[in-house]
Protein backbone atom coordinates (compact mmCIF):
# COMPACT_ATOMS: atom_id res chain seq x y z
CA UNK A 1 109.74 -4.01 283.47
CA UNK A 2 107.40 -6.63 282.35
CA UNK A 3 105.05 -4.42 280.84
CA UNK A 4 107.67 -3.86 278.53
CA UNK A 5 106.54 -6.74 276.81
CA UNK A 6 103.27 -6.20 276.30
CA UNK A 7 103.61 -3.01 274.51
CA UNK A 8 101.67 -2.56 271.31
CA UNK A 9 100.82 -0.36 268.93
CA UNK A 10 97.74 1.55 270.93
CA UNK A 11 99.96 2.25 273.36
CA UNK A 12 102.28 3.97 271.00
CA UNK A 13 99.33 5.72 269.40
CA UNK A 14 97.96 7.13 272.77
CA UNK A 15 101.51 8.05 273.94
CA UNK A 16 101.94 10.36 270.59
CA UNK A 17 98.53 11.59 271.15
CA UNK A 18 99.19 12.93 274.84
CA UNK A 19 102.67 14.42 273.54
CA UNK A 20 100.66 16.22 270.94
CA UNK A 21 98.32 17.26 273.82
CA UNK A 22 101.15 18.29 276.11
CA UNK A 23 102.85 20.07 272.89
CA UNK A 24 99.01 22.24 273.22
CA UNK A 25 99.60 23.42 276.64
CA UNK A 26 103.21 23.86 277.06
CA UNK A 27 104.87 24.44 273.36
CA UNK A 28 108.21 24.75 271.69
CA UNK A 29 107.35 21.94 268.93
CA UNK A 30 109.83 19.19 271.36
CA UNK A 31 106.46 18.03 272.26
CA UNK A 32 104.59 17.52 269.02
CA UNK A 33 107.87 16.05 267.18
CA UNK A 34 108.49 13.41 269.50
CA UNK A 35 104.72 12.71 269.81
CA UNK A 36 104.66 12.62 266.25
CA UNK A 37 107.91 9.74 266.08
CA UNK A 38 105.32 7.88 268.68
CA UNK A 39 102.43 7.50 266.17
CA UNK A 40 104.84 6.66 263.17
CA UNK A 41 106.47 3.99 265.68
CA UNK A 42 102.70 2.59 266.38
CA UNK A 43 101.98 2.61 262.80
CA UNK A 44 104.70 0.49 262.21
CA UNK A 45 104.14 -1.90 264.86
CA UNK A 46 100.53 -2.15 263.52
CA UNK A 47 101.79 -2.64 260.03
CA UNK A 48 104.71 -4.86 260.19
CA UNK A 49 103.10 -8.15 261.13
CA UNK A 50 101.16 -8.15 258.25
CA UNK A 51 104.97 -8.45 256.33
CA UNK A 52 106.12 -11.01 259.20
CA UNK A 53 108.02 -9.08 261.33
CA UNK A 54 107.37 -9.11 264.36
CA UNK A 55 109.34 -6.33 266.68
CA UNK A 56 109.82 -6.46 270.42
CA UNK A 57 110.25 -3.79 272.75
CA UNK A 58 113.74 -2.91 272.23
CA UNK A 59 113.22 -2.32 268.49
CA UNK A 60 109.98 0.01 269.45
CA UNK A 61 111.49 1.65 271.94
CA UNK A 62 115.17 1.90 269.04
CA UNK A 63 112.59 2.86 266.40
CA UNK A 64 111.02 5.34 268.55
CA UNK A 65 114.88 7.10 269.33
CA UNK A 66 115.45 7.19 265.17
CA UNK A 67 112.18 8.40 264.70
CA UNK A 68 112.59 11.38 267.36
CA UNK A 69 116.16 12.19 265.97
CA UNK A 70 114.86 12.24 262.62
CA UNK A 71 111.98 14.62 263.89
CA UNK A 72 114.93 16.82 265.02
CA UNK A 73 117.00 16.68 262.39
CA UNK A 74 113.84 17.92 259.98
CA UNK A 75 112.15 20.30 262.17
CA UNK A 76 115.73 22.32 262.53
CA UNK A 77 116.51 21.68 258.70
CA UNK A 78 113.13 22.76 257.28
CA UNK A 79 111.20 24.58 260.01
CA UNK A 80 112.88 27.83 260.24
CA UNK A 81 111.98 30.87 262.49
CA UNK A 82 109.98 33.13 259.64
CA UNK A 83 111.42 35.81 258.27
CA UNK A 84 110.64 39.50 259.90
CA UNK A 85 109.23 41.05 257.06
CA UNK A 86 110.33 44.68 256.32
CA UNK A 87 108.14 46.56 257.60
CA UNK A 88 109.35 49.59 259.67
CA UNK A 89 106.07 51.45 260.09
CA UNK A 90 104.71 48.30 261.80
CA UNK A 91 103.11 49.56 265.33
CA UNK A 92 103.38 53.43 264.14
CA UNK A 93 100.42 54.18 262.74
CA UNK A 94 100.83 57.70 261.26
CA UNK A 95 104.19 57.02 259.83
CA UNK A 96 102.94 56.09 256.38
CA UNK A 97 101.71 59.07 256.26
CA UNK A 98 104.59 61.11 256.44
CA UNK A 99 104.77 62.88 252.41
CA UNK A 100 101.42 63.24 251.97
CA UNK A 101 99.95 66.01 250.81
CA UNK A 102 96.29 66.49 252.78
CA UNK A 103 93.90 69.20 253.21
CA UNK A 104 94.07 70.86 256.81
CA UNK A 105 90.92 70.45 258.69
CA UNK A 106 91.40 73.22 261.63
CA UNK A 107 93.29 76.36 260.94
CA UNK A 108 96.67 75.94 262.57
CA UNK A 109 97.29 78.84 265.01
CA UNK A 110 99.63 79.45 267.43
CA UNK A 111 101.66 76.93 265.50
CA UNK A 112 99.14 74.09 266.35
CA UNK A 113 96.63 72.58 263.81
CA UNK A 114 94.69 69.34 263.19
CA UNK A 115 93.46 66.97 260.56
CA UNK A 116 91.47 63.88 260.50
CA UNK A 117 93.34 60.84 258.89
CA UNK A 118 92.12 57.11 258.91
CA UNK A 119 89.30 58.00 261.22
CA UNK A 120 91.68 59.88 263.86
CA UNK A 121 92.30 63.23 264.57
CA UNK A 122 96.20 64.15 264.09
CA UNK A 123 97.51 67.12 265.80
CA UNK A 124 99.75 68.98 263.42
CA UNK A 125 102.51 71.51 264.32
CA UNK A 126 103.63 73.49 261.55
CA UNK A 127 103.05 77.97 260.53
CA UNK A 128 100.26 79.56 260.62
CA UNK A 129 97.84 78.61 257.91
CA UNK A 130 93.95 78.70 257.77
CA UNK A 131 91.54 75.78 257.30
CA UNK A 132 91.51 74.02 254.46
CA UNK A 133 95.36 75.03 253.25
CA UNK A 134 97.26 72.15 251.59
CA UNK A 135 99.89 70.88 253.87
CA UNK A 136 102.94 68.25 253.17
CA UNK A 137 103.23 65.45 256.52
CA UNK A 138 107.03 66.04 256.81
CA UNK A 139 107.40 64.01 260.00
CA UNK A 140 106.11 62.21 262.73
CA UNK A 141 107.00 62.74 266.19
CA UNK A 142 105.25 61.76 269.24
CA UNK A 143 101.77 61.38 267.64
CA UNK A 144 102.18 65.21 266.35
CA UNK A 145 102.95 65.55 262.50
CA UNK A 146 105.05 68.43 261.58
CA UNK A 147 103.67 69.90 258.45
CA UNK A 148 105.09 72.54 255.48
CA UNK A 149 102.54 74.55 253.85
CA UNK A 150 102.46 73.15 249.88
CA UNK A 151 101.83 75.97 247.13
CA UNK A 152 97.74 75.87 245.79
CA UNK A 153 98.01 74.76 242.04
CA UNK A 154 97.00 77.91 240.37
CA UNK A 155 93.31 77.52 238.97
C-alpha cells in the first residue's frame, strides 16, 4: 500500500486514458464515465498545488468516488436512449409505395404483372390489364403489390 503515496496526477491521467480505451473495446459508457472522473481527478491534482493544497491519496482516491457518482448521476439524467423515430416503413422497402399511381411495365396476365420501381422489378398481382395501363399500389404483401386498375384521364 505504499504506492499509495506516491500517486500523482500522471497516474490519474493514464488510468482515465486506459478506461477510455477499455470503454473502446468492451462498451456500455461505465467505462468512459469513470475514465473520464480519472482525468478530472488528475487535473485537479495537477492544478491544486498551484492554490496550496496539497491532497493525499485518500482525497484522490474520495475525489475520484464523487467524480464517478457525479458521472452517473449525469450520464442517466442527460444521456437518454434516443428516441425511435416513427418510421414504420423502415426495413420494407416497397411499402411507401403503396397509393401510388404508376404505369404498368408488363401486361398482367393470368393475374400476374410487373413494374420497375426504384431500380427493382416488383411483381404485381392484380386483373388482367395490358402494358402500360395505370395501376393504384393498394398493398404490399410478401414483396408482391396488389394493384387496382385506375381510370385513363380522358384526353
Amino acid at each position: 500500500m505504499d504506492w499509495l503515496y506516491t500517486l500523482d496526477y500522471h497516474h490519474w491521467i493514464l488510468l482515465g486514458l486506459l478506461l477510455l480505451v477499455l470503454e473502446v473495446f468492451v462498451g456500455g459508457s461505465l467505462f468512459m464515465w469513470n475514465g473520464l472522473s480519472a482525468i478530472c481527478v488528475g487535473i485537479l491534482v495537477l492544478l491544486l498545488p498551484l492554490f496550496g493544497i496539497y491532497p493525499g491519496w485518500e482525497a484522490q482516491l474520495i475525489m475520484f468516488g464523487i467524480g464517478g457518482l457525479v458521472a452517473l448521476y449525469a450520464w442517466r439524467r442527460y444521456v437518454r436512449d434516443p428516441v425511435a423515430v416513427d418510421a414504420p416503413a423502415l426495413n420494407r422497402r416497397g411499402a411507401s409505395h403503396v397509393g401510388e399511381v404508376v404505369k404498368l411495365d408488363e401486361a398482367i396476365e393470368n393475374g400476374t404483372g410487373y413494374i420497375h420501381l426504384d431500380d427493382t422489378r416488383w411483381t404485381v398481382h392484380g386483373p388482367d390489364l395490358p402494358a402500360g395501363s395505370r395501376i393504384r399500389l393498394v398493398a404490399l404483401s410478401d414483396m408482391v403489390f396488389q394493384a387496382e386498375p385506375v381510370d385513363n384521364p380522358p384526353a
